[in-house]
N, C-alpha and C. Protein backbone atom coordinates (compact mmCIF):
# COMPACT_ATOMS: atom_id res chain seq x y z
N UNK A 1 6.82 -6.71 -3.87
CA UNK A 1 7.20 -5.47 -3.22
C UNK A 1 8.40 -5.68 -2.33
N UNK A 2 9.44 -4.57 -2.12
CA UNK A 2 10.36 -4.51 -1.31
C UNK A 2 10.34 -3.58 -0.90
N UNK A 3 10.68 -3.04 0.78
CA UNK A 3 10.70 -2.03 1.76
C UNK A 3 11.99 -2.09 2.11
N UNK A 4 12.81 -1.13 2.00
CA UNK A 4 13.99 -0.77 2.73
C UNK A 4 13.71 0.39 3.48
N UNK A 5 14.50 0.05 4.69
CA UNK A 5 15.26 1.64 5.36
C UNK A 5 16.25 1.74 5.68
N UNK A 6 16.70 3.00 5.08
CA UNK A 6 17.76 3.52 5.31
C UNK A 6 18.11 4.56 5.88
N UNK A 7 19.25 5.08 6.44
CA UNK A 7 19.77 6.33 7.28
C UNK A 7 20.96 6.97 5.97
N UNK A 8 20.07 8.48 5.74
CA UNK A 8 20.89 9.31 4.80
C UNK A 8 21.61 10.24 5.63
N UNK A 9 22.48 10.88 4.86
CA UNK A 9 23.13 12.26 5.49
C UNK A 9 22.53 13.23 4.80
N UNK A 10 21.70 13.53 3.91
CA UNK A 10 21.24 14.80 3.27
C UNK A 10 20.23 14.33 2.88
N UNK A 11 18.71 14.22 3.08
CA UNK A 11 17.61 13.85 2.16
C UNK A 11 17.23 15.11 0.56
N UNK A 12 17.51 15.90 1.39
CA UNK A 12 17.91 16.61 -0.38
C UNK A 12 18.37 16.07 -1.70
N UNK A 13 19.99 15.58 -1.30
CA UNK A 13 20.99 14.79 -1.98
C UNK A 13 20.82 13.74 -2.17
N UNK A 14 19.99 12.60 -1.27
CA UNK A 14 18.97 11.26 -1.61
C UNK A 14 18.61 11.53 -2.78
N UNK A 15 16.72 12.49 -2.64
CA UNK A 15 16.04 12.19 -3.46
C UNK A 15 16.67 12.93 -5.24
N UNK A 16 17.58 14.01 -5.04
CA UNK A 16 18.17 14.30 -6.11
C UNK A 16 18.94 12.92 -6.95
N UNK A 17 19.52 12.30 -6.58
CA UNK A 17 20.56 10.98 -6.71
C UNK A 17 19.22 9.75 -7.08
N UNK A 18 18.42 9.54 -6.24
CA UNK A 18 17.24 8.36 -6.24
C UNK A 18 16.94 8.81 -7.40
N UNK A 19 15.99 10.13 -7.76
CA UNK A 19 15.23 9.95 -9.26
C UNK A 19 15.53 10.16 -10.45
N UNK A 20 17.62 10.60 -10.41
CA UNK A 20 18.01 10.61 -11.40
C UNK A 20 19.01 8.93 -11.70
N UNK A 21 19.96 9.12 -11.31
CA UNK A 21 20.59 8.03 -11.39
C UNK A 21 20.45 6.80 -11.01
N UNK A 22 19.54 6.92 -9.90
CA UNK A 22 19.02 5.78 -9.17
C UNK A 22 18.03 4.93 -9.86
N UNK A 23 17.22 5.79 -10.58
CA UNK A 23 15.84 5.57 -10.83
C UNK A 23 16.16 4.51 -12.63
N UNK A 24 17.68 5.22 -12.99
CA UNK A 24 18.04 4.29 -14.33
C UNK A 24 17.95 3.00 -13.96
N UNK A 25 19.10 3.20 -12.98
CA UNK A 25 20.09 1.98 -12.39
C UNK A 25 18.87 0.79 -12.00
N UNK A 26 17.68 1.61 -11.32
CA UNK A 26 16.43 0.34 -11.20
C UNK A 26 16.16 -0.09 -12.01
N UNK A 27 15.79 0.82 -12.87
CA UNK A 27 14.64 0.20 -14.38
C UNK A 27 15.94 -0.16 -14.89
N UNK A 28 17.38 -0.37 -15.23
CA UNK A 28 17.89 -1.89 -16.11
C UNK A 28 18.27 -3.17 -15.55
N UNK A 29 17.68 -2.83 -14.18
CA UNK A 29 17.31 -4.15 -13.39
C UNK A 29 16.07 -4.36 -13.02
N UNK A 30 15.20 -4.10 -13.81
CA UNK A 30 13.78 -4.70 -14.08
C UNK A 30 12.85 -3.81 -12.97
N UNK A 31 13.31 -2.99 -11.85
CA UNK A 31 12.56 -2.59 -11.14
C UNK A 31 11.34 -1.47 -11.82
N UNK A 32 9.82 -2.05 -11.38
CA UNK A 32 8.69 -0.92 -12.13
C UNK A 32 8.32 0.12 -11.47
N UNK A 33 8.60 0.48 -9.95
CA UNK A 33 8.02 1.80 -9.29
C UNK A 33 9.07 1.59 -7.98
N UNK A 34 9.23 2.97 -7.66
CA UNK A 34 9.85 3.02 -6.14
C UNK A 34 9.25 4.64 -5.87
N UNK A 35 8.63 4.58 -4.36
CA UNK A 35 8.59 5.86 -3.79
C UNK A 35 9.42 5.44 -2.63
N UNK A 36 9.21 6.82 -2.43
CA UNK A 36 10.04 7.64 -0.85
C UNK A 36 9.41 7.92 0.02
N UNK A 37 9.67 7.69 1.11
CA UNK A 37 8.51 8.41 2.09
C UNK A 37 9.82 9.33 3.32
N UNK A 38 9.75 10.11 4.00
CA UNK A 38 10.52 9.77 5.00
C UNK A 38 9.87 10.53 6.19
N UNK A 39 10.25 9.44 7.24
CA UNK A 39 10.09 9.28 9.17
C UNK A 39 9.66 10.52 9.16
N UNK A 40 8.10 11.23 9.91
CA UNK A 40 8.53 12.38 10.33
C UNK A 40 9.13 12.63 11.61
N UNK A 41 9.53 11.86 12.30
CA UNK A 41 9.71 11.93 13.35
C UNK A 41 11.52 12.19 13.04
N UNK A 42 12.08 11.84 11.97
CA UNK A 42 13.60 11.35 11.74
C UNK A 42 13.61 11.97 10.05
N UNK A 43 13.74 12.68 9.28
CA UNK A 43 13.77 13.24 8.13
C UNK A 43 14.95 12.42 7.27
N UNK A 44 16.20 12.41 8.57
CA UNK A 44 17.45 11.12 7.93
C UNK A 44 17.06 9.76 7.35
N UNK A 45 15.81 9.38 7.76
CA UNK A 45 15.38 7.72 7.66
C UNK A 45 14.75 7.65 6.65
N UNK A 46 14.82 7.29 5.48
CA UNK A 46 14.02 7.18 4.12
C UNK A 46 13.74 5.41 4.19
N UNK A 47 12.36 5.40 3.80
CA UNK A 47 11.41 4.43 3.42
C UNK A 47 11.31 4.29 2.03
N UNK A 48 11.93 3.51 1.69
CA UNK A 48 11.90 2.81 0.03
C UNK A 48 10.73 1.76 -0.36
N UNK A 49 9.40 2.08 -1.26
CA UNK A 49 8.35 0.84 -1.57
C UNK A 49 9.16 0.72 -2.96
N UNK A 50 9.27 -0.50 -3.07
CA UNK A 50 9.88 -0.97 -4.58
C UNK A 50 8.85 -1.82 -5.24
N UNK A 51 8.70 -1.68 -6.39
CA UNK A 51 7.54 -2.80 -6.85
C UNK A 51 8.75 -3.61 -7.48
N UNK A 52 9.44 -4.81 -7.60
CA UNK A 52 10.42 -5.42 -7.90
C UNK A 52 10.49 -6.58 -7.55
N UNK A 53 10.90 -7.61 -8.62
CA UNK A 53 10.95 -8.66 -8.08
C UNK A 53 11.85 -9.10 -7.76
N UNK A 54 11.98 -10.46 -6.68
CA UNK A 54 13.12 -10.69 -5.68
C UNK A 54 14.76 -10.65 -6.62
N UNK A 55 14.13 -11.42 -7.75
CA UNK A 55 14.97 -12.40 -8.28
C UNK A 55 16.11 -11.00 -8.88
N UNK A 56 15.46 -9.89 -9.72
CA UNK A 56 15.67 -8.78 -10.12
C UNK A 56 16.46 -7.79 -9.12
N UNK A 57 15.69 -7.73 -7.58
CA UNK A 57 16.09 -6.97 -7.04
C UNK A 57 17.85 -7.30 -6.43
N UNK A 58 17.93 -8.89 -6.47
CA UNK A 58 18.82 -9.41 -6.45
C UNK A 58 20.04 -9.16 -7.06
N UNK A 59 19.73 -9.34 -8.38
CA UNK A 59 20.71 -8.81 -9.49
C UNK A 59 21.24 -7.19 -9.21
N UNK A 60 20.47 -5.80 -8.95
CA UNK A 60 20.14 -4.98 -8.81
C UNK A 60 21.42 -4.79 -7.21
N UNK A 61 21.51 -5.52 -6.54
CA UNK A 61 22.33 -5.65 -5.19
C UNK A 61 23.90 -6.28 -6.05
N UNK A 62 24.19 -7.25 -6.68
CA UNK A 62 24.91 -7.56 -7.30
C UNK A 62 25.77 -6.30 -8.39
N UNK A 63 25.15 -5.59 -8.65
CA UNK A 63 25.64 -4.84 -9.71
C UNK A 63 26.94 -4.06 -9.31
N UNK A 64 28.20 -3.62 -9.55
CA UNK A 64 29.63 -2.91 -9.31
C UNK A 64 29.39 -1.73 -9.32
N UNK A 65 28.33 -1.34 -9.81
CA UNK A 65 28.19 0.69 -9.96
C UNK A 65 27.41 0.95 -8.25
N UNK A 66 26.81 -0.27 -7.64
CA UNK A 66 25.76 0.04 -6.38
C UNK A 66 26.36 0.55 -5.24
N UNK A 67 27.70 0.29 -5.26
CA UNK A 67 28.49 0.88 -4.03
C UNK A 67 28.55 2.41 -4.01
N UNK A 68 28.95 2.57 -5.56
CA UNK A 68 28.84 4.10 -5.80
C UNK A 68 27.83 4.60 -5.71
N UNK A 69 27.37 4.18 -6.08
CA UNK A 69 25.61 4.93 -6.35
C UNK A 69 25.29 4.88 -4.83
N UNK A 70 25.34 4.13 -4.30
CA UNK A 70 24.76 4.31 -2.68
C UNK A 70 25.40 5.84 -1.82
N UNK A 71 27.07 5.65 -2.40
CA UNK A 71 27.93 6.29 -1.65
C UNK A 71 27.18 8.30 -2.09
N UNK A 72 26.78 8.44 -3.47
CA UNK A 72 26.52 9.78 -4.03
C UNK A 72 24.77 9.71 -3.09
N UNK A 73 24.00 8.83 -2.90
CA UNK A 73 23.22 8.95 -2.53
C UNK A 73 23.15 9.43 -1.01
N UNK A 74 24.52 8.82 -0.11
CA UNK A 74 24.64 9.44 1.27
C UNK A 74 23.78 8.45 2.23
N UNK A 75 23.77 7.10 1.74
CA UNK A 75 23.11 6.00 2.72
C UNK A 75 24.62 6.12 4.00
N UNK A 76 23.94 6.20 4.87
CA UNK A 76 25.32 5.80 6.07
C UNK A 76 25.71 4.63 6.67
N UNK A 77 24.75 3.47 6.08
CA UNK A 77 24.89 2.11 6.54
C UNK A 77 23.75 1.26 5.48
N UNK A 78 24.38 0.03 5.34
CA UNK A 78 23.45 -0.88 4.46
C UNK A 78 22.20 -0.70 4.73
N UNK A 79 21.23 -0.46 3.85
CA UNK A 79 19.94 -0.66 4.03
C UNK A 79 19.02 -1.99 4.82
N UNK A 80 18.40 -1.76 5.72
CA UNK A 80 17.38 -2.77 6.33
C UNK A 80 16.21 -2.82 5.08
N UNK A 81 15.43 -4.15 5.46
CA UNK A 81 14.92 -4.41 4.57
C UNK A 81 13.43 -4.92 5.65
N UNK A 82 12.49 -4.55 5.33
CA UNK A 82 11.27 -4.92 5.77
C UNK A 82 10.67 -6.35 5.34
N UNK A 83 10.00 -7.10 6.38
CA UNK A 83 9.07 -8.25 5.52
C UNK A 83 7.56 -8.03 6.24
N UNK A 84 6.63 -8.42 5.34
CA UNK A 84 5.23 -8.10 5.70
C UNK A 84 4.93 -9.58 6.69
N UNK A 85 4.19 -8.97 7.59
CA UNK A 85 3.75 -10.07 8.51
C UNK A 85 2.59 -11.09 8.07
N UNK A 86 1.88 -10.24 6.92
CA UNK A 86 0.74 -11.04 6.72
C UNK A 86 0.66 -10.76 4.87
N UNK A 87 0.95 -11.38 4.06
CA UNK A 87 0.29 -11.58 2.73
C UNK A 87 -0.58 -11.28 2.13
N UNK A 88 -1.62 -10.05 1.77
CA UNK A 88 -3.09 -9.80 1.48
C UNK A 88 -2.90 -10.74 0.09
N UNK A 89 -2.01 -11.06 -0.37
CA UNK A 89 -2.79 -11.43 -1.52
C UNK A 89 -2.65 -13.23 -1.85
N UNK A 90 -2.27 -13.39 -0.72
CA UNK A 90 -2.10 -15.10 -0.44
C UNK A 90 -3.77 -15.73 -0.50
């Protein structure tokens, strides 16, 4: 699993962009599920769960179309990335 957050300018224009173009651009980099959640406190702040693996999600950061694709999506700064404090499945 991977957790990002990010700060959008339109969550409209996010999730329009995330489940069309976005959602290719994952699955031909191996990614199998991503939801959305976003802050209620902050509607701008979208919460990304990725089921993806590192190695994949890697490639997926590497790719020349991601700048664009970020830019139509309306991220306003690189995405933060979450790590779990504790492992349930260790």
């Amino acid at each position: 699993m991977i957790v990002t957050i990010a700060r959008v300018t339109d969550p409209v224009r996010f999730l329009q962009v995330f489940t069309t173009v976005g959602v290719e651009k994952r699955r031909e980099h191996g990614c199998r599920r991503a939801q959305v959640y976003f802050d209620p406190e902050d509607a701008q702040r979208a919460w990304c769960v990725f089921d993806w693996d590192a190695k994949d999600y890697e490639g997926f950061l590497a790719d020349p179309e991601i700048p664009a694709i970020a830019r139509q999506l309306g991220i306003q700064a690189p995405p933060g990335h979450v790590t779990a404090a504790v492992d349930l499945d260790a």
